[in-house]
Each structure stands twice: as structure tokens, then as C-alpha cells.
C-alpha atoms as a PDB file:
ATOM      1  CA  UNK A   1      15.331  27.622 -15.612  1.00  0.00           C
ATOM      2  CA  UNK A   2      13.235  25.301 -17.686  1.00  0.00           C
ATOM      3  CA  UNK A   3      15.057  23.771 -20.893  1.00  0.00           C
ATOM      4  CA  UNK A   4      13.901  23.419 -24.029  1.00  0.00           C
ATOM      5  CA  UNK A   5      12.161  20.220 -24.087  1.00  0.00           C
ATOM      6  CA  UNK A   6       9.973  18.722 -27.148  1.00  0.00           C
ATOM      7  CA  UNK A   7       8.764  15.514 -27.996  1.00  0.00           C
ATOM      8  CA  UNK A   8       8.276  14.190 -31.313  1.00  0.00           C
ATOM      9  CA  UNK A   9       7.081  11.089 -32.751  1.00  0.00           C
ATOM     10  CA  UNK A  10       7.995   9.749 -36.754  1.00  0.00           C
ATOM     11  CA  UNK A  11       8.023   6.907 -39.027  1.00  0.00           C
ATOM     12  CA  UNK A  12      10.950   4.817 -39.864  1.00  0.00           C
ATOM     13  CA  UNK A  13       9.956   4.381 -43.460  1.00  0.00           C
ATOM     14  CA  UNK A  14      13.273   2.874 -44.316  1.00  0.00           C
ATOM     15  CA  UNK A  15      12.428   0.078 -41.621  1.00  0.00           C
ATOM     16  CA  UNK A  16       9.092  -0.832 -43.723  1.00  0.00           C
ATOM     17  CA  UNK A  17       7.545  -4.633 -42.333  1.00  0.00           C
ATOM     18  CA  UNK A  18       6.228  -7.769 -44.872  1.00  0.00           C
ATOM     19  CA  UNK A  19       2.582  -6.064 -44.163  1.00  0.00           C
ATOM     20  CA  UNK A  20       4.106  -2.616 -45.425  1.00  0.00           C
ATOM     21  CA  UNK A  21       3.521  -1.298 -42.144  1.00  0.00           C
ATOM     22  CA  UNK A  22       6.490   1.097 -40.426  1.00  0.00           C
ATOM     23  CA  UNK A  23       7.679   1.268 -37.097  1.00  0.00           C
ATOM     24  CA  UNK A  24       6.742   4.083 -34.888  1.00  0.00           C
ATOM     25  CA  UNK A  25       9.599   6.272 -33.802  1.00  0.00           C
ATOM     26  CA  UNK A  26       9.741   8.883 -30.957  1.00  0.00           C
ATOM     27  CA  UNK A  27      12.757  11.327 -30.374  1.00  0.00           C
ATOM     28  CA  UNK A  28      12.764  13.594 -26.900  1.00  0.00           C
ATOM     29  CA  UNK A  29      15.005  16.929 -27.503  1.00  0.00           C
ATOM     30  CA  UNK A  30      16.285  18.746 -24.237  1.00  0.00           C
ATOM     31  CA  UNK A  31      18.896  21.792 -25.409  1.00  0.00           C
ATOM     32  CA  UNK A  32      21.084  20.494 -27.307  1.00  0.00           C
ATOM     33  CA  UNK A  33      20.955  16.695 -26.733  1.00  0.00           C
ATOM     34  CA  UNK A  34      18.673  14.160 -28.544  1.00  0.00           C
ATOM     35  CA  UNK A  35      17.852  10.851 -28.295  1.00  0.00           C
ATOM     36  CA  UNK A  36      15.309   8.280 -30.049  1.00  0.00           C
ATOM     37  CA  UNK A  37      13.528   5.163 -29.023  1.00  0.00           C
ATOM     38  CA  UNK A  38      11.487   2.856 -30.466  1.00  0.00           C
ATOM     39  CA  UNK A  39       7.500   3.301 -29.582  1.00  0.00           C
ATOM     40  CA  UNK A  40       7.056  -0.200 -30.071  1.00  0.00           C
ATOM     41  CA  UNK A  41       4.037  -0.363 -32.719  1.00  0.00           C
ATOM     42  CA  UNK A  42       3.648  -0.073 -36.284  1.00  0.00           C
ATOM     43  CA  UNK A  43       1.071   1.891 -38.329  1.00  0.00           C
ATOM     44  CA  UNK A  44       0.370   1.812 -42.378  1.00  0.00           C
ATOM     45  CA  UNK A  45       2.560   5.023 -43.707  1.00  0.00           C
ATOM     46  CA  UNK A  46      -0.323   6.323 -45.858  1.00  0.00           C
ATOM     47  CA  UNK A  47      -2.166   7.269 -42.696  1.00  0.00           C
ATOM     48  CA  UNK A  48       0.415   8.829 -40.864  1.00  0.00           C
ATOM     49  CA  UNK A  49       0.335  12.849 -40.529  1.00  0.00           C
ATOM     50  CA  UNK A  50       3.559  14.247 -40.496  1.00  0.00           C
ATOM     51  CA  UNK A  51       2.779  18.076 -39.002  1.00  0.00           C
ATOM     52  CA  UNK A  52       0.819  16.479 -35.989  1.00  0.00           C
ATOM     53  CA  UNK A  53       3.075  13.295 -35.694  1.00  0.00           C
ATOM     54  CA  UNK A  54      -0.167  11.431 -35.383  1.00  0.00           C
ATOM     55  CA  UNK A  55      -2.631   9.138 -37.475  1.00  0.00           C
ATOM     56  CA  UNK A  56      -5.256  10.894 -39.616  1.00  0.00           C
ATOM     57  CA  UNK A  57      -8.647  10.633 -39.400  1.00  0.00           C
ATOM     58  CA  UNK A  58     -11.115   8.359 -36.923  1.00  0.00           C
ATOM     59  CA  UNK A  59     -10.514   4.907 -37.543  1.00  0.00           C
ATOM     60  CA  UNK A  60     -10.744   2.641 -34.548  1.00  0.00           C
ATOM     61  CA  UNK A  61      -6.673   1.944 -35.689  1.00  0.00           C
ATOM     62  CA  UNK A  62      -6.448   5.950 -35.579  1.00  0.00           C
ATOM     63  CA  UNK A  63      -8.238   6.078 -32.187  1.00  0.00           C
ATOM     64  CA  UNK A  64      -6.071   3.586 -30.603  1.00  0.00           C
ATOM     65  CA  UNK A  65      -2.738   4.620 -31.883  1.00  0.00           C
ATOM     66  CA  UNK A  66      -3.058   8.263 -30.583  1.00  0.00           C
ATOM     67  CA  UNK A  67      -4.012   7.471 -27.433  1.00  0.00           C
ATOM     68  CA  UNK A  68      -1.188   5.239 -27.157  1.00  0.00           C
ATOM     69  CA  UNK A  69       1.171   8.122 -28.307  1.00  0.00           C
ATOM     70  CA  UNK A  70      -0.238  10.700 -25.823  1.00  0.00           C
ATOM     71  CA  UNK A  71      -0.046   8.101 -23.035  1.00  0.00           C
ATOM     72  CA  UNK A  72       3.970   8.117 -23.951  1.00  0.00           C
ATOM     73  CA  UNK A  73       3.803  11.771 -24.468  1.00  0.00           C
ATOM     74  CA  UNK A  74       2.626  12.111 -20.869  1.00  0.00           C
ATOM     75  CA  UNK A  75       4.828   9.445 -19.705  1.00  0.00           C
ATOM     76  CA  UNK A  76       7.947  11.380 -20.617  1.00  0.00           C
ATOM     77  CA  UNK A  77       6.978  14.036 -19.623  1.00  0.00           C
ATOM     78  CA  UNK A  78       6.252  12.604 -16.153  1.00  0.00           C
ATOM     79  CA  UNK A  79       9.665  11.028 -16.257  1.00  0.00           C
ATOM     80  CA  UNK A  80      11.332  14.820 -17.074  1.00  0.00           C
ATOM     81  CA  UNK A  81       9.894  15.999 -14.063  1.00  0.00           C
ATOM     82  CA  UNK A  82      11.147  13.215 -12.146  1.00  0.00           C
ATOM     83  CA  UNK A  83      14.903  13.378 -13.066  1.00  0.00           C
ATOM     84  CA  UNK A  84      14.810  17.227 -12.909  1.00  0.00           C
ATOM     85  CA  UNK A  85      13.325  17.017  -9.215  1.00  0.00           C
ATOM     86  CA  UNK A  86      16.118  13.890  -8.359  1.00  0.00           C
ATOM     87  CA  UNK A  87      19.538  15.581 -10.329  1.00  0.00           C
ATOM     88  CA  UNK A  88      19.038  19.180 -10.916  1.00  0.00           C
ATOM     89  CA  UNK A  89      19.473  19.314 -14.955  1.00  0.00           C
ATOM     90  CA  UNK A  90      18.495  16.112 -17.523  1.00  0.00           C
ATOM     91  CA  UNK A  91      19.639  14.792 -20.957  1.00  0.00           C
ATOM     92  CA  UNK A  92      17.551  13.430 -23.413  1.00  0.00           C
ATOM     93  CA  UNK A  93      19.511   9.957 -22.871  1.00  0.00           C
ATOM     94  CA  UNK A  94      18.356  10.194 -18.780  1.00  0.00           C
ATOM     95  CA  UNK A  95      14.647  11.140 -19.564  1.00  0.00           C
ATOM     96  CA  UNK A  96      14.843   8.445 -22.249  1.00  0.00           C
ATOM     97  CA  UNK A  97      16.739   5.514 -19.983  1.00  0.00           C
ATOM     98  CA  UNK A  98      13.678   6.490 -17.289  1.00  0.00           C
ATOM     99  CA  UNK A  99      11.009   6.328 -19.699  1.00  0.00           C
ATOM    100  CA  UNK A 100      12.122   2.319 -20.494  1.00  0.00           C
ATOM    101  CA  UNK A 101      13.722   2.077 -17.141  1.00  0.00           C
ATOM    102  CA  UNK A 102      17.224   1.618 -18.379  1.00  0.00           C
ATOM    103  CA  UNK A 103      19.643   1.173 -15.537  1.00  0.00           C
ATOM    104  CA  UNK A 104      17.302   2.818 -12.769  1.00  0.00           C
ATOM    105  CA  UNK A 105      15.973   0.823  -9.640  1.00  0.00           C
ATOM    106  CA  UNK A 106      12.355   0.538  -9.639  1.00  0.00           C
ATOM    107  CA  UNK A 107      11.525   0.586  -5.817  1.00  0.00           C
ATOM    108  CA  UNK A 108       7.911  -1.046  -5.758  1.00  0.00           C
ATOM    109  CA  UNK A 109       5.580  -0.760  -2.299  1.00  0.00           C
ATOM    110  CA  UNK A 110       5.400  -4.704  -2.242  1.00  0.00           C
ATOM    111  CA  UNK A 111       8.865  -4.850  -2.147  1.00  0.00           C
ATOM    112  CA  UNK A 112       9.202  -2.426   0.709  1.00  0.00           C
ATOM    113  CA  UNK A 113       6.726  -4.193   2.566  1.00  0.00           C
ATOM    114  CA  UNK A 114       7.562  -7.551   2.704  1.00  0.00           C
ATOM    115  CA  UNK A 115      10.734  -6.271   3.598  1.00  0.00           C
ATOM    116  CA  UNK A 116       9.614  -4.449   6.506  1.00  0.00           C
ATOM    117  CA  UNK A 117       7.727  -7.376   7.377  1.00  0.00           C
ATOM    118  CA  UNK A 118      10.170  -9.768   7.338  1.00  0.00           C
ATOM    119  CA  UNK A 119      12.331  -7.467   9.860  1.00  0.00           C
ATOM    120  CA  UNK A 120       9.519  -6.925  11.578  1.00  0.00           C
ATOM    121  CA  UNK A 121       9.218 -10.689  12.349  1.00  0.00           C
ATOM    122  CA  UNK A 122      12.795 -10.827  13.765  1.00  0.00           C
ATOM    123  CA  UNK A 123      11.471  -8.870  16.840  1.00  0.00           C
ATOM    124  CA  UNK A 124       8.336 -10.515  17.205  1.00  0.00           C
ATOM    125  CA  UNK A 125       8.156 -11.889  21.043  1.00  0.00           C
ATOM    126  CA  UNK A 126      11.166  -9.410  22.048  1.00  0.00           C
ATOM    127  CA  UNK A 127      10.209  -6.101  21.388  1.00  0.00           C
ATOM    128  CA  UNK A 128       7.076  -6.190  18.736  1.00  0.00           C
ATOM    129  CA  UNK A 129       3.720  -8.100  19.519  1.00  0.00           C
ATOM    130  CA  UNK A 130       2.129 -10.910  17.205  1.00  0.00           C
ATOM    131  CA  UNK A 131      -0.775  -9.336  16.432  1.00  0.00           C
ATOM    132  CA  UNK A 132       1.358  -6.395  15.388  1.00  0.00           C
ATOM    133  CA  UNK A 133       2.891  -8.221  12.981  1.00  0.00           C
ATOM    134  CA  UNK A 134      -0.467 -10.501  11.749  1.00  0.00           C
ATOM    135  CA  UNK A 135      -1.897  -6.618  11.320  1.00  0.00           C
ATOM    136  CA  UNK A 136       1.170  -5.727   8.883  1.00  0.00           C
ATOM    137  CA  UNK A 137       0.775  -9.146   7.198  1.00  0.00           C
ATOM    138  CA  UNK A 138      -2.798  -8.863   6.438  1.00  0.00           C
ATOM    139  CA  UNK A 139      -2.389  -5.409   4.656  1.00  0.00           C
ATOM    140  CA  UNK A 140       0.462  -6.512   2.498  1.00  0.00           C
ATOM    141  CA  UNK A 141      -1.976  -9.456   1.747  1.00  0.00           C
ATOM    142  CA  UNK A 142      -5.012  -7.354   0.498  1.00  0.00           C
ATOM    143  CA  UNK A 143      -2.948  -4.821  -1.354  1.00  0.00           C
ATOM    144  CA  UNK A 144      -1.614  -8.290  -3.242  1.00  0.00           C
ATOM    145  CA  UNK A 145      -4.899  -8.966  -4.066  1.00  0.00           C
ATOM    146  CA  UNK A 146      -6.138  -5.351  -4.860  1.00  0.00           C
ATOM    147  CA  UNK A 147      -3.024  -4.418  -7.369  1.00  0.00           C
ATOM    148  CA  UNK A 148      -4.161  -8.042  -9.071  1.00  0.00           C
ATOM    149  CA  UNK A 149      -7.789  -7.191  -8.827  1.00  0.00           C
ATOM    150  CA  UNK A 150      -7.609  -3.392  -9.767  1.00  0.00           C
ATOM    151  CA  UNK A 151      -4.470  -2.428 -11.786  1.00  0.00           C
ATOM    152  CA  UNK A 152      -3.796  -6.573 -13.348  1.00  0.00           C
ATOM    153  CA  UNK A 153      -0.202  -5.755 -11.598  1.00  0.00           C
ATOM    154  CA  UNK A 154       1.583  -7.627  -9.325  1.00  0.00           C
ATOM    155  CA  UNK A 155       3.255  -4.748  -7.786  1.00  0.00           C
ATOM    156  CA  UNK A 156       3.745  -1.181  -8.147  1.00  0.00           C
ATOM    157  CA  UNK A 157       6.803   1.251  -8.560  1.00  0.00           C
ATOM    158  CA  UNK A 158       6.857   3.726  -5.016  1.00  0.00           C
ATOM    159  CA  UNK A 159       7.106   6.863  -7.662  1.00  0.00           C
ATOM    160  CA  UNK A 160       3.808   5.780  -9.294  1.00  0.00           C
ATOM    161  CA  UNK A 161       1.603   5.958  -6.041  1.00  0.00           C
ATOM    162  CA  UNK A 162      -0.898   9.094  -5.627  1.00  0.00           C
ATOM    163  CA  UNK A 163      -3.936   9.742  -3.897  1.00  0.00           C
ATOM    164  CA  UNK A 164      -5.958   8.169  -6.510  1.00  0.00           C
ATOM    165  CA  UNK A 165      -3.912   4.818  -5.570  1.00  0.00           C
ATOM    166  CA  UNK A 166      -4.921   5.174  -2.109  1.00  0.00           C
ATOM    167  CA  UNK A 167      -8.722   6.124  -2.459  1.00  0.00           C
ATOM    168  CA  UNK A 168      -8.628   3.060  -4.721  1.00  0.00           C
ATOM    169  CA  UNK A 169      -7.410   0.835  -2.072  1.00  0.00           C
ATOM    170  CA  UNK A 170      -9.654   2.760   0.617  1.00  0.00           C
ATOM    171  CA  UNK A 171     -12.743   1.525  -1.734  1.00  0.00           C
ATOM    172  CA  UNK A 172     -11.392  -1.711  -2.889  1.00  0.00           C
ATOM    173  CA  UNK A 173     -11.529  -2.518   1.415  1.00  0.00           C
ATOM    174  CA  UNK A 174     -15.283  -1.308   1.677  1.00  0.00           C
ATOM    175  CA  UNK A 175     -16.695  -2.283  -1.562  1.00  0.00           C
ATOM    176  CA  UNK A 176     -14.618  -5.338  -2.765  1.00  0.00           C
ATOM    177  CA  UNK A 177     -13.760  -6.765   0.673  1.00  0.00           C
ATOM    178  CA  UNK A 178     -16.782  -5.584   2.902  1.00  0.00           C
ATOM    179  CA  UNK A 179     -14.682  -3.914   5.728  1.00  0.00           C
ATOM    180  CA  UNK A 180     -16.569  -1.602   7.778  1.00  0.00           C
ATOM    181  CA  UNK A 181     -15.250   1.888   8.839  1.00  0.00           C
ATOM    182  CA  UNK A 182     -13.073   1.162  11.696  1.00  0.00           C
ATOM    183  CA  UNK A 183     -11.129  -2.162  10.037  1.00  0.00           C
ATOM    184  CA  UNK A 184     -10.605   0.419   7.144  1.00  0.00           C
ATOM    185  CA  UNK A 185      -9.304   2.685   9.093  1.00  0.00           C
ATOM    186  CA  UNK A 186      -6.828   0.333  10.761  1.00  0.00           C
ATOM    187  CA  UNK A 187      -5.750  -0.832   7.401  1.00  0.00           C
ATOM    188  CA  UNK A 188      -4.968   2.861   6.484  1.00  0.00           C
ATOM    189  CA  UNK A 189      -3.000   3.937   9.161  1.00  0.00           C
ATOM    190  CA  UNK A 190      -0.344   0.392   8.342  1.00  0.00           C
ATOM    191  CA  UNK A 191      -0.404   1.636   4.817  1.00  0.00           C
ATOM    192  CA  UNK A 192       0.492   5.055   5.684  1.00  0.00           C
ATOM    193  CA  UNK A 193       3.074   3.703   8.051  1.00  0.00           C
ATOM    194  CA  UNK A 194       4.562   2.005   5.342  1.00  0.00           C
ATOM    195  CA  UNK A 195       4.643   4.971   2.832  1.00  0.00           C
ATOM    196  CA  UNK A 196       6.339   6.980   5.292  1.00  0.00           C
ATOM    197  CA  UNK A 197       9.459   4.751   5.593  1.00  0.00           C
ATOM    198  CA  UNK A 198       9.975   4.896   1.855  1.00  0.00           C
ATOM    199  CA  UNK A 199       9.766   8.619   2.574  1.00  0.00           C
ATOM    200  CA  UNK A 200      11.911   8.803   5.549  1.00  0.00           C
ATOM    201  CA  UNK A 201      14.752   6.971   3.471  1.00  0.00           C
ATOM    202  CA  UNK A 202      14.314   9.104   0.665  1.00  0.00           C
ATOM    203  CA  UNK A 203      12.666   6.348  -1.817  1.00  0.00           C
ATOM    204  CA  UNK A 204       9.974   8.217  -2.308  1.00  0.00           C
ATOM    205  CA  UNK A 205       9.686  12.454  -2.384  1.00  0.00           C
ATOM    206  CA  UNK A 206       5.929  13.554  -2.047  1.00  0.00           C
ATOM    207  CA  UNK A 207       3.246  12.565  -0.499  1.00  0.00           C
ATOM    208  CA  UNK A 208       0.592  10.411  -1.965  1.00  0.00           C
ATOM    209  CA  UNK A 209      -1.220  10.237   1.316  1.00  0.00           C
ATOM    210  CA  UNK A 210      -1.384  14.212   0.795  1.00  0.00           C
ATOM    211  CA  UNK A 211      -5.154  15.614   0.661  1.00  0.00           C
ATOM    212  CA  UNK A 212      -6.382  12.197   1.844  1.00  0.00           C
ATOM    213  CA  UNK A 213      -9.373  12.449   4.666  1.00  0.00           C
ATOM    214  CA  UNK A 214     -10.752   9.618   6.990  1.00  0.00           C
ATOM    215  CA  UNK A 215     -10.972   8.916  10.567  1.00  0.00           C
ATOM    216  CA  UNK A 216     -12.394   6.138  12.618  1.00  0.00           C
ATOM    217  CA  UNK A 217     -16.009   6.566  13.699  1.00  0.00           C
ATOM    218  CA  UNK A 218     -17.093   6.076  17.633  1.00  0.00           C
ATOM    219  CA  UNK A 219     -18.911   3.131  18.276  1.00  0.00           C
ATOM    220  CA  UNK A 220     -20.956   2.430  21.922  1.00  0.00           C
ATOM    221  CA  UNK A 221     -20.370  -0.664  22.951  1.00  0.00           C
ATOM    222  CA  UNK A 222     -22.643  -2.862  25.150  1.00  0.00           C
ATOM    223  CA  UNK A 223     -22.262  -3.426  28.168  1.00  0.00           C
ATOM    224  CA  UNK A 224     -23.526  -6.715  30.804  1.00  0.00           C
ATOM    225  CA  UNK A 225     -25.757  -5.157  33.684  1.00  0.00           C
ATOM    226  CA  UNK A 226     -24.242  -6.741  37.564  1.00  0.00           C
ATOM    227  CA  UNK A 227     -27.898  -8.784  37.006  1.00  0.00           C
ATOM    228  CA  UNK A 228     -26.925 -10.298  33.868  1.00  0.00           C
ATOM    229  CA  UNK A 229     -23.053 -11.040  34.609  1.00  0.00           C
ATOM    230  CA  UNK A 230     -24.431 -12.527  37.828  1.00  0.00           C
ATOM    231  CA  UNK A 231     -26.525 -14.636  35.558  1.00  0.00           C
ATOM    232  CA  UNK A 232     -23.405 -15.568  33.162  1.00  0.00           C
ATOM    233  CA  UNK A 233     -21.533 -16.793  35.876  1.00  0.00           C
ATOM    234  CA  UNK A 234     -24.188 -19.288  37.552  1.00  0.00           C
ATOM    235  CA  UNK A 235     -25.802 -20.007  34.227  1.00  0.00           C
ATOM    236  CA  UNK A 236     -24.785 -24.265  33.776  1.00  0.00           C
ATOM    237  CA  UNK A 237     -23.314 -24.989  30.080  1.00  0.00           C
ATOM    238  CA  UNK A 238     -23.775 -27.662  28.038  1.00  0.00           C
ATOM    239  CA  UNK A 239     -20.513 -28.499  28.046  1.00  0.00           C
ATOM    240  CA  UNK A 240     -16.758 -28.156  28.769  1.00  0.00           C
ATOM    241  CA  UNK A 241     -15.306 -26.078  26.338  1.00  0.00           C
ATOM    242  CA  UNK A 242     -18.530 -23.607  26.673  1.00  0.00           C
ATOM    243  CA  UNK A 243     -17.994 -23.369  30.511  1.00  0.00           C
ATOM    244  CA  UNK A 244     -13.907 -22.362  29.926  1.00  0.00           C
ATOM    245  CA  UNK A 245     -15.171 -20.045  27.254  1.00  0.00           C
ATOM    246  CA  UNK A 246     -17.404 -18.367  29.823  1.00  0.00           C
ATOM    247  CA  UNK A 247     -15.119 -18.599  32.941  1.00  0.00           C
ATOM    248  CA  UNK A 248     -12.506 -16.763  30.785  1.00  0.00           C
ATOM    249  CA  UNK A 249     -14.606 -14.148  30.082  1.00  0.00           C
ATOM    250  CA  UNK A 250     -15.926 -13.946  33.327  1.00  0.00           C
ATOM    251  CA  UNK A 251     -12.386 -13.823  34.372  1.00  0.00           C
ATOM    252  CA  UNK A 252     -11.397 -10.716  32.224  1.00  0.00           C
ATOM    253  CA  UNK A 253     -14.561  -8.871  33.497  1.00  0.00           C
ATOM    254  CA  UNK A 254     -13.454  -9.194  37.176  1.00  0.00           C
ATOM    255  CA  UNK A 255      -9.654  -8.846  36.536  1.00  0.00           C
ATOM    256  CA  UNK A 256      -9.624  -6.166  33.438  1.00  0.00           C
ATOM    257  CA  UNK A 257      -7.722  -8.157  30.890  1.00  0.00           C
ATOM    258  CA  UNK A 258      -7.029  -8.029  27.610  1.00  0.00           C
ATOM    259  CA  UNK A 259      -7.608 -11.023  25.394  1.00  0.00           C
ATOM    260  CA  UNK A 260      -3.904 -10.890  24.276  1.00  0.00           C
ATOM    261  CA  UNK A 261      -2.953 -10.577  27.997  1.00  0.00           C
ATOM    262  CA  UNK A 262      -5.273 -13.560  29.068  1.00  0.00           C
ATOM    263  CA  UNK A 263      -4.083 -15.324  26.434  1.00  0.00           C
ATOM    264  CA  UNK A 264      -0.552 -14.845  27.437  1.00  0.00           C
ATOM    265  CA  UNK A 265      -1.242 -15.107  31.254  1.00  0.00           C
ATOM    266  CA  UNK A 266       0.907 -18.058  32.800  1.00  0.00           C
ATOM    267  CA  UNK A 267       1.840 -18.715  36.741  1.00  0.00           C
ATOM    268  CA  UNK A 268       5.203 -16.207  36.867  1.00  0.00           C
ATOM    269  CA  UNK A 269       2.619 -13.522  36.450  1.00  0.00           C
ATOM    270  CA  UNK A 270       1.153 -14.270  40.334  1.00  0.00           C
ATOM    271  CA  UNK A 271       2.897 -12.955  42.695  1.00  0.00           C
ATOM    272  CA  UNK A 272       2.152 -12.072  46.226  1.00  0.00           C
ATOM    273  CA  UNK A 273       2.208  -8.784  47.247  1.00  0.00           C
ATOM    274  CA  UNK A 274       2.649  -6.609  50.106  1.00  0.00           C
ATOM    275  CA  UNK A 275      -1.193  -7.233  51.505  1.00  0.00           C
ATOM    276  CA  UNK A 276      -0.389 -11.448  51.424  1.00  0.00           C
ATOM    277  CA  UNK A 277      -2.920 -11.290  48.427  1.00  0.00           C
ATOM    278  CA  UNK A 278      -2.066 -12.483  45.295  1.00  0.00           C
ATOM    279  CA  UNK A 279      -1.804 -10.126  41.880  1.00  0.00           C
ATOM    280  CA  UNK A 280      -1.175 -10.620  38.998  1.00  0.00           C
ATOM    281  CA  UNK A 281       1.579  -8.363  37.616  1.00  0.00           C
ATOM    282  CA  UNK A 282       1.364  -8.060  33.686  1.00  0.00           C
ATOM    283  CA  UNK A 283       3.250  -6.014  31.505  1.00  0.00           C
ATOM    284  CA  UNK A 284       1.352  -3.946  28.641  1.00  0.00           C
ATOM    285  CA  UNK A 285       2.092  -0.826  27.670  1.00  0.00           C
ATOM    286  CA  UNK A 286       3.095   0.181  31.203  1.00  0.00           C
ATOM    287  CA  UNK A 287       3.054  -2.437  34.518  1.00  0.00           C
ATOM    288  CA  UNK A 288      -0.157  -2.651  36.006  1.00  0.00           C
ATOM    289  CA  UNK A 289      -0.744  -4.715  38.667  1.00  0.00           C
ATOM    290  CA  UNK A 290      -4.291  -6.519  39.081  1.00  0.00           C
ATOM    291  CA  UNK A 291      -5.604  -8.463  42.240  1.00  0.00           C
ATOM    292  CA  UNK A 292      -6.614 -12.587  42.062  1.00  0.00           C
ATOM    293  CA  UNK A 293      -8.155 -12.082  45.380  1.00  0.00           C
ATOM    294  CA  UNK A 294     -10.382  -9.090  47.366  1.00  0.00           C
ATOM    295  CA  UNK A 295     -11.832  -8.328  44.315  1.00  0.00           C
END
């Protein structure tokens, strides 16, 4: 059952400043329990409506000061919800004590992800990749730069994420940052990844992701005819570091590697087999052995 909840704003007249101004006062009423705060701006008495608990008239003073006022009213109100979701029942003094964020933890995504990160790291080379990790880095990094670029914030509490956050970022990576479709993508996916730990540990209870749409689109790739791989690998280069740069590619092309798992290919991955041939025995996602020679 829904209490009886009401939000009112006053002056303090007794409170009056050297520019006869008066503090703005708000007081949130839940059943029986009341509590005030201050609303942290002052307005000249003579223009203040009483029955509305706003300013009269349209001043650009007037104009301002309401908006400020509903953007608390709606605030609170936000803040009611939230405690009656978390406890089950609310006090003025807990809706207040949210509203200025009076002994409650503000869990903030940066936060979470840099802390993820930095556990993250601790596997890296054992059980998690390096590119893995670069990927999670390089998210963290642009939604730095976004909340500065966006929202003038250098972080964000978890509780004020929704999908309009995340259609922000989503544009802030195509528009801002020049990403095409699949990076975006990519970038997505960590940031969901991320949400859903703060949901899986109960920092967070709904889903901003929730109504969001996107998927990766299929590219064709090109591909070397056998005429023009044959003409790669007897083709002379100018120089040294153009000739390992081919011969490496070459080499993946024959073999089937990866970048990563050329780049991490060292002599205790040949080993000869059963035939006398040598493979080369690499671990990815599962162990897939690759012949040097008969190939």
C-alpha cells in the first residue's frame, strides 16, 4: 500500500539575507513523519506564491527557480521509489538522507570498472588473454571521456544509468569517436558485461540495457586468389622489415594462425609427431594441431 507522500516547498522568512532575499525550504511528508532540508537557493519573498509553493509570474529569475524546484520535486520522488523498492516501507528522514546522499554508498560504473579491471589484470597470462584485458581498458577509457564530454561528470552513480545513458554512449562511439558498426558493437557487449556484474551482486536492480537493440553487421572479406598469394610470396621487397612482414603473413595463410597466436608462437610449440613431421601444437580455445611440413 502506497503512503501518503507530499512534497512541499516554503520560505524561511525568519532566515531573511543582507539582499532581503530568503532561503528556500522544502519539507517531504510520508504518514506521519516529516522532515525538512534546505533547497539551497534564495528568492526575493515578494515573489514567492504560497498556494503553489512556487515563484509568480515569468521572469527569467521565475523561470529558473521553478525548474530548479521541479527538478528536486522529481528527484525525491525518484529517491521514494528507490528506498521503497530496496527496504519495503520509508521515512521522510530515509527519502530525505537519499535525496542529499546522507550516509548511503553511491556505487558509480567507473568505480566498478576499474575494479573489475584491475582483477582482471591479476589473471592476465594465466587464465585471461591481453587483448582481453586492452578491450576492457579501452571501454573504461572512452566512457571517461564520454561522461566528461556529455554529462561534465567524472563518473556516474550505478542507480542513475538507463537506456538513455546507453544510447548516449552508443552515439557518442559513432558520432563523437567515428567507430563503425562492428567496433561499436564490441564496445557494447564489454559495457553490458560490466552492467551485469553490478546486477549479479545486487548493486544495481533493473536493467538499463532493457529495450536496447543492436547487432553487429556481416562484412565479406577479401580474399588473395592462389595467383596472387603465389605472387606475394616471390614478389622481392625493398627491404628487411617488409620481407618479415610478408613472410609472416604468408606464414599464417599456409599454417591458419591467428595474429595473437603467431605472435605468441615460440620453439616449445614444434613438436614432432607421429608421421616424423613437425606440427605445431597451439593452444586456443581448444588444441589444434597444425603441420610445419606436407603442407
Amino acid at each position: 500500500m502506497r503512503s501518503q507522500f507530499k512534497i512541499l516547498f516554503y520560505l524561511k522568512r525568519n532566515a531573511s539575507k543582507p539582499d532581503r532575499t530568503a532561503p528556500v525550504m522544502g519539507r517531504i511528508t510520508i504518514d506521519r513523519t516529516i522532515s525538512q532540508f534546505s533547497c539551497k537557493m534564495t528568492v526575493p519573498p515578494n515573489l514567492w506564491d504560497i498556494k503553489v509553493g512556487r515563484l509568480a509570474g515569468k521572469s527569467t529569475l521565475a523561470v529558473k527557480t521553478n525548474i530548479a524546484l521541479d527538478k528536486i520535486h522529481v528527484d525525491i520522488n525518484r529517491h521514494y521509489q528507490e528506498v521503497m523498492q530496496v527496504d519495503g516501507f520509508v521515512t521522510a528522514d530515509k527519502v530525505k538522507n537519499a535525496y542529499l546522499g546522507l550516509g548511503v554508498k553511491q556505487d558509480t560504473l567507473l568505480k566498478l570498472f576499474e575494479q573489475h579491471n584491475m582483477k582482471f589484470f591479476k589473471k592476465v597470462e594465466y587464465s585471461r588473454a591481453k587483448g582481453t584485458y586492452a578491450r576492457y581498458h579501452t571501454v573504461c577509457k572512452h566512457l571517461r571521456e564520454f561522461l566528461s564530454y556529455t554529462y561534465r561528470r567524472k563518473d556516474i552513480p550505478l542507480k542513475e544509468l538507463n537506456l538513455t545513458f546507453i544510447n548516449d554512449f552508443e552515439y557518442y562511439m559513432r558520432h563523437r569517436k567515428g567507430y563503425r558498426t562492428n567496433t561499436v558493437w564490441g564496445y557494447m557487449i564489454v559495457l553490458k558485461y560490466i552492467i551485469s556484474i553490478a546486477r549479479n551482486t545486487g548493486l544495481l536492480s533493473f536493467n538499463p540495457f532493457a529495450g536496447y537493440i543492436n547487432s553487429p553487421e556481416n562484412v565479406n572479406r577479401g580474399f588473395l586468389s592462389k595467383e596472387e598469394l603465389n605472387s606475394l610470396v616471390n614478389v622481392k621487397m625493398k627491404n628487411a622489415q617488409y620481407e618479415l612482414i610478408r613472410d609472416l603473413f604468408v606464414f599464417s595463410t599456409f599454417t591458419g594462425l591467428s595474429y595473437s597466436d603467431a605472435k605468441n608462437l615460440a620453439k616449445d610449440h614444434l613438436k614432432t609427431s607421429f608421421d616424423s613431421h613437425l606440427w605445431i601444437i597451439t593452444r586456443r580455445q581448444k588444441p589444434i594441431p597444425i603441420p610445419v611440413s606436407g603442407c
